[in-house]
N, C-alpha and C. Protein backbone atom coordinates (compact mmCIF):
# COMPACT_ATOMS: atom_id res chain seq x y z
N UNK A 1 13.38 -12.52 -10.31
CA UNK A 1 12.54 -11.35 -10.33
C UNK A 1 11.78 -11.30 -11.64
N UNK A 2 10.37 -11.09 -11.55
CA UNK A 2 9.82 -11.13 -12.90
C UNK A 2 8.68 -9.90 -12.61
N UNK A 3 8.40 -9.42 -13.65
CA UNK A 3 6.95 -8.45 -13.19
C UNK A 3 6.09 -9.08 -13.20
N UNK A 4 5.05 -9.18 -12.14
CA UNK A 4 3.98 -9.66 -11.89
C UNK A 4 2.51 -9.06 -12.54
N UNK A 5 2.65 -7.56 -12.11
CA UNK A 5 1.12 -7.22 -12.79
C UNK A 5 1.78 -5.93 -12.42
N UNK A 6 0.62 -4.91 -12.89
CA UNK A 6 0.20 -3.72 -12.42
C UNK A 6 -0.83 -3.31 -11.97
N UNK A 7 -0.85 -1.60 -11.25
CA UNK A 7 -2.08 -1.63 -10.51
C UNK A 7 -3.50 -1.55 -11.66
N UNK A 8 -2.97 -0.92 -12.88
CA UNK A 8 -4.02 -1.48 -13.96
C UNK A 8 -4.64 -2.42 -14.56
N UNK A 9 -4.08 -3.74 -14.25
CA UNK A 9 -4.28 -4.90 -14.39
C UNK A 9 -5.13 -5.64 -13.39
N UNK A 10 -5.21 -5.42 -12.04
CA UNK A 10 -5.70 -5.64 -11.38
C UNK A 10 -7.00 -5.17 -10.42
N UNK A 11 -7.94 -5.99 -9.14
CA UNK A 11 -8.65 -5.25 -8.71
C UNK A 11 -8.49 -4.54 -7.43
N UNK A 12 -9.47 -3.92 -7.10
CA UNK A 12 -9.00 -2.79 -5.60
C UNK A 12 -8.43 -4.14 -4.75
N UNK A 13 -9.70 -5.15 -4.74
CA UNK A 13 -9.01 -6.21 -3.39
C UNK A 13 -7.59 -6.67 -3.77
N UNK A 14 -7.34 -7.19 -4.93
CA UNK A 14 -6.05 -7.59 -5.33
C UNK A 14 -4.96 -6.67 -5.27
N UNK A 15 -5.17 -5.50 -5.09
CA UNK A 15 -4.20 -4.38 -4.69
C UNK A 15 -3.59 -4.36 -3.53
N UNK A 16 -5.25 -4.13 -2.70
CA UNK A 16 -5.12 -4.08 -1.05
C UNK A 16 -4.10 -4.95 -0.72
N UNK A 17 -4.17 -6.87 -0.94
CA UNK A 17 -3.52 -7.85 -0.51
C UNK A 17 -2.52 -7.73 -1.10
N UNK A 18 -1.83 -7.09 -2.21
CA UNK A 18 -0.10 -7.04 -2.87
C UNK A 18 0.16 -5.67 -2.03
N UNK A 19 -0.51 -4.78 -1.34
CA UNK A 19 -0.33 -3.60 -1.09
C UNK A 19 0.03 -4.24 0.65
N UNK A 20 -0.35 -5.16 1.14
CA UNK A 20 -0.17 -5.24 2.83
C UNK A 20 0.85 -5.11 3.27
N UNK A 21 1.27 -4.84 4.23
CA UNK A 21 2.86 -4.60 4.99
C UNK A 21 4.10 -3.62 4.27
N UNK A 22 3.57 -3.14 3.32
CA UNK A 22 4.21 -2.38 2.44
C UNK A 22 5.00 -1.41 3.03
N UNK A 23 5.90 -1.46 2.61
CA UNK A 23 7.25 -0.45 3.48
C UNK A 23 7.83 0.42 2.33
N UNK A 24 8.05 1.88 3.01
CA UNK A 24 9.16 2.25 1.56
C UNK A 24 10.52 1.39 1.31
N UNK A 25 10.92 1.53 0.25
CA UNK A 25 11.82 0.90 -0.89
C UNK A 25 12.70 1.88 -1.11
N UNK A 26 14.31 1.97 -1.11
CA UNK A 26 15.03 3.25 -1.84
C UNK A 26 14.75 2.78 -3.32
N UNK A 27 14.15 3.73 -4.11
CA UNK A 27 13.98 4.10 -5.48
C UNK A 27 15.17 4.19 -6.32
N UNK A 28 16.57 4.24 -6.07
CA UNK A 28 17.20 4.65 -6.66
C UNK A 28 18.24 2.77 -6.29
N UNK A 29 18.28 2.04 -5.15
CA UNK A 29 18.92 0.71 -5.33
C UNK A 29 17.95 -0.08 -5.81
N UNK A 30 16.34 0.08 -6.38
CA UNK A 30 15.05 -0.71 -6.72
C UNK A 30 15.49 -0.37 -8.37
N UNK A 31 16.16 0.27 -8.79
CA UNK A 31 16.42 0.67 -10.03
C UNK A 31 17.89 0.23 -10.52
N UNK A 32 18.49 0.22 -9.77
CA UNK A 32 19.85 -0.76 -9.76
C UNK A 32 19.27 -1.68 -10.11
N UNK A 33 18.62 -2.62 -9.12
CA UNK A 33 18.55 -4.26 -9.34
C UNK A 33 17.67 -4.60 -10.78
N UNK A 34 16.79 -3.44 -11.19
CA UNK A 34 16.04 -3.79 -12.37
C UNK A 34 16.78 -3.72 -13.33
N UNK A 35 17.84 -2.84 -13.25
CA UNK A 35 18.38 -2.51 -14.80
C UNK A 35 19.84 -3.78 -14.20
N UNK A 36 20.11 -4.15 -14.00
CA UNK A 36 20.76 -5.39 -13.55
C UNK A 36 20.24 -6.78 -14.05
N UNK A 37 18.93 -7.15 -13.03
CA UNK A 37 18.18 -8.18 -13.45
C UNK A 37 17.17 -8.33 -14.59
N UNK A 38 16.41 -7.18 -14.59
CA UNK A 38 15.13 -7.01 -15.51
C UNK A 38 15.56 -6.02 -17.17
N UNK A 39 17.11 -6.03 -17.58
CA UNK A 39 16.98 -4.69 -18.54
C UNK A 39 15.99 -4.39 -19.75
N UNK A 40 15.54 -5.40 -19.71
CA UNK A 40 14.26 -4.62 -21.16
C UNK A 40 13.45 -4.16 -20.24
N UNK A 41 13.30 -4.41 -19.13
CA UNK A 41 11.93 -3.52 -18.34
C UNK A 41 12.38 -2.32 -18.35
N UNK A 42 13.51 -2.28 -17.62
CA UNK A 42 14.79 -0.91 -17.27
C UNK A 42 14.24 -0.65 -18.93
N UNK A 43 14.54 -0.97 -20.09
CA UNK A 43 14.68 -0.12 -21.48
C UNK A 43 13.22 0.40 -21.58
N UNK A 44 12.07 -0.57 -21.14
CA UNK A 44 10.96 -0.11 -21.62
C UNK A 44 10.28 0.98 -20.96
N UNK A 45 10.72 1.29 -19.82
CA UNK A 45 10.19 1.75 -18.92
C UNK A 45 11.32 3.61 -19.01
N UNK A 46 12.27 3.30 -19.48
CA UNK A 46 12.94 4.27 -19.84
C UNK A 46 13.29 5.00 -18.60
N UNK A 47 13.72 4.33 -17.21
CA UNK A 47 13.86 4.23 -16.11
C UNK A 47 14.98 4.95 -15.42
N UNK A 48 16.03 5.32 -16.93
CA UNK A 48 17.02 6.37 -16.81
C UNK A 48 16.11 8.01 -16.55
N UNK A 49 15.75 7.90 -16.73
CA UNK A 49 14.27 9.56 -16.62
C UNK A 49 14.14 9.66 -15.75
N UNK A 50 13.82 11.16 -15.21
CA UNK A 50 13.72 11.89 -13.59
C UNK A 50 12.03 11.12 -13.05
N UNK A 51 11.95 10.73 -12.47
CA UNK A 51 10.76 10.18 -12.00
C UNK A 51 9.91 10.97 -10.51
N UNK A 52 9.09 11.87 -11.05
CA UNK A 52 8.41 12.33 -9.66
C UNK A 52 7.66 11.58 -9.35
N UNK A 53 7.50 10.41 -8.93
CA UNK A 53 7.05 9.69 -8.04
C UNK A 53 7.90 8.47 -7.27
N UNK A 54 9.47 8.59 -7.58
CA UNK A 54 10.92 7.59 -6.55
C UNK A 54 10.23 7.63 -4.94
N UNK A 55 9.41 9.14 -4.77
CA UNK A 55 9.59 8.50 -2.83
C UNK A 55 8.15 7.57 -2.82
N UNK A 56 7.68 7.38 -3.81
CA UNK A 56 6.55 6.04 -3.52
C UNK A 56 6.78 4.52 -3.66
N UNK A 57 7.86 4.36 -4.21
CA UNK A 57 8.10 3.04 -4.41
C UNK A 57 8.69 2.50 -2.64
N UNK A 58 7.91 1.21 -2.64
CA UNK A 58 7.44 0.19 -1.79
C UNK A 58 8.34 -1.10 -2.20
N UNK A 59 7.93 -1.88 -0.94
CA UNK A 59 8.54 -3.02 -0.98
C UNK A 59 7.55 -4.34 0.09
N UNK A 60 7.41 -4.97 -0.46
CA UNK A 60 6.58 -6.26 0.55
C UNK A 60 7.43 -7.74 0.73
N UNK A 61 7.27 -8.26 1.67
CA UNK A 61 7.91 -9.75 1.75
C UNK A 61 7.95 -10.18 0.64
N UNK A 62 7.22 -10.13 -0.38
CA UNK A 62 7.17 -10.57 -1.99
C UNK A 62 7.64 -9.99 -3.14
N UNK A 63 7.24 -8.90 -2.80
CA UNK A 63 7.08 -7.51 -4.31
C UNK A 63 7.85 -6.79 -3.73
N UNK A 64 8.45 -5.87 -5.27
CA UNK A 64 9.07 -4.55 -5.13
C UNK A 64 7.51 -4.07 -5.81
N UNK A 65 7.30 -2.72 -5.28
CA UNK A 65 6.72 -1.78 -6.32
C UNK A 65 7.10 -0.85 -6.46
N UNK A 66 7.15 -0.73 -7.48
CA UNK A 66 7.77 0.23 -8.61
C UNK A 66 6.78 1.29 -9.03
N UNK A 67 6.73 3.00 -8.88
CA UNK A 67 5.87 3.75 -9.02
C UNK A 67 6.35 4.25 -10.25
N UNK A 68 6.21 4.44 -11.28
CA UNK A 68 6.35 4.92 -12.30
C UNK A 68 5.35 5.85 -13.17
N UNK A 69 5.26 6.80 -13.38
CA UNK A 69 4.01 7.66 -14.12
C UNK A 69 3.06 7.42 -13.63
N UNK A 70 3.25 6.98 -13.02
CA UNK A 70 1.36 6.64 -11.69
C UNK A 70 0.74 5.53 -12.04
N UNK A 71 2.16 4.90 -12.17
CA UNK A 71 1.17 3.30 -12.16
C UNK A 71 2.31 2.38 -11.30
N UNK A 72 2.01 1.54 -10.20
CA UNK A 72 2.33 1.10 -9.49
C UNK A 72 2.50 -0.36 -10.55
N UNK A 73 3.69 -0.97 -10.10
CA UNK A 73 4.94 -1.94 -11.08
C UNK A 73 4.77 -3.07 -9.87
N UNK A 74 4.07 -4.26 -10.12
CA UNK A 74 4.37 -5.21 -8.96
C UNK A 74 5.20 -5.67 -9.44
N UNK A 75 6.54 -6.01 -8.82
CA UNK A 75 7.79 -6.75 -9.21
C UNK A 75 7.49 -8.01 -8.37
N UNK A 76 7.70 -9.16 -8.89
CA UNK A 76 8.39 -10.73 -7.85
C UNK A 76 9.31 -10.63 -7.31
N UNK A 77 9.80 -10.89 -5.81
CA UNK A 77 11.55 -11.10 -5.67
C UNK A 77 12.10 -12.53 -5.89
């Protein structure tokens, strides 16, 4: 698992195509596996914090995304 990009990093089309088939994700086992696999992201991201945006995080054959302060987190699986 590595982070790939964000939706700031990228363009609308490059969104659309990381955005296809996108399914919700439970927010709260997508945060397990980061602070597991990824913990400086987990530290940087300060991921222990109430997050009003958990019911947006997604998941694709590829990516987790991760909604955080309103910026969408492309994760690798």
């Amino acid at each position: 698992m590595y982070l790939e990009c964000t939706c700031a990093d990228i363009t609308t089309t490059q969104w659309d195509k990381l955005m296809r088939g996108a399914r919700k994700a439970s927010y709260k086992r997508l945060v397990a596996k980061i602070k597991r696999e990824m913990p400086e992201l987990y530290k940087a991201l300060s991921l222990d914090l109430n997050n009003p945006w958990a019911d947006d995080c997604a998941q694709t054959k590829t990516h987790y995304i991760l909604v955080w302060s309103a910026t969408e987190y492309f994760i690798r699986k």
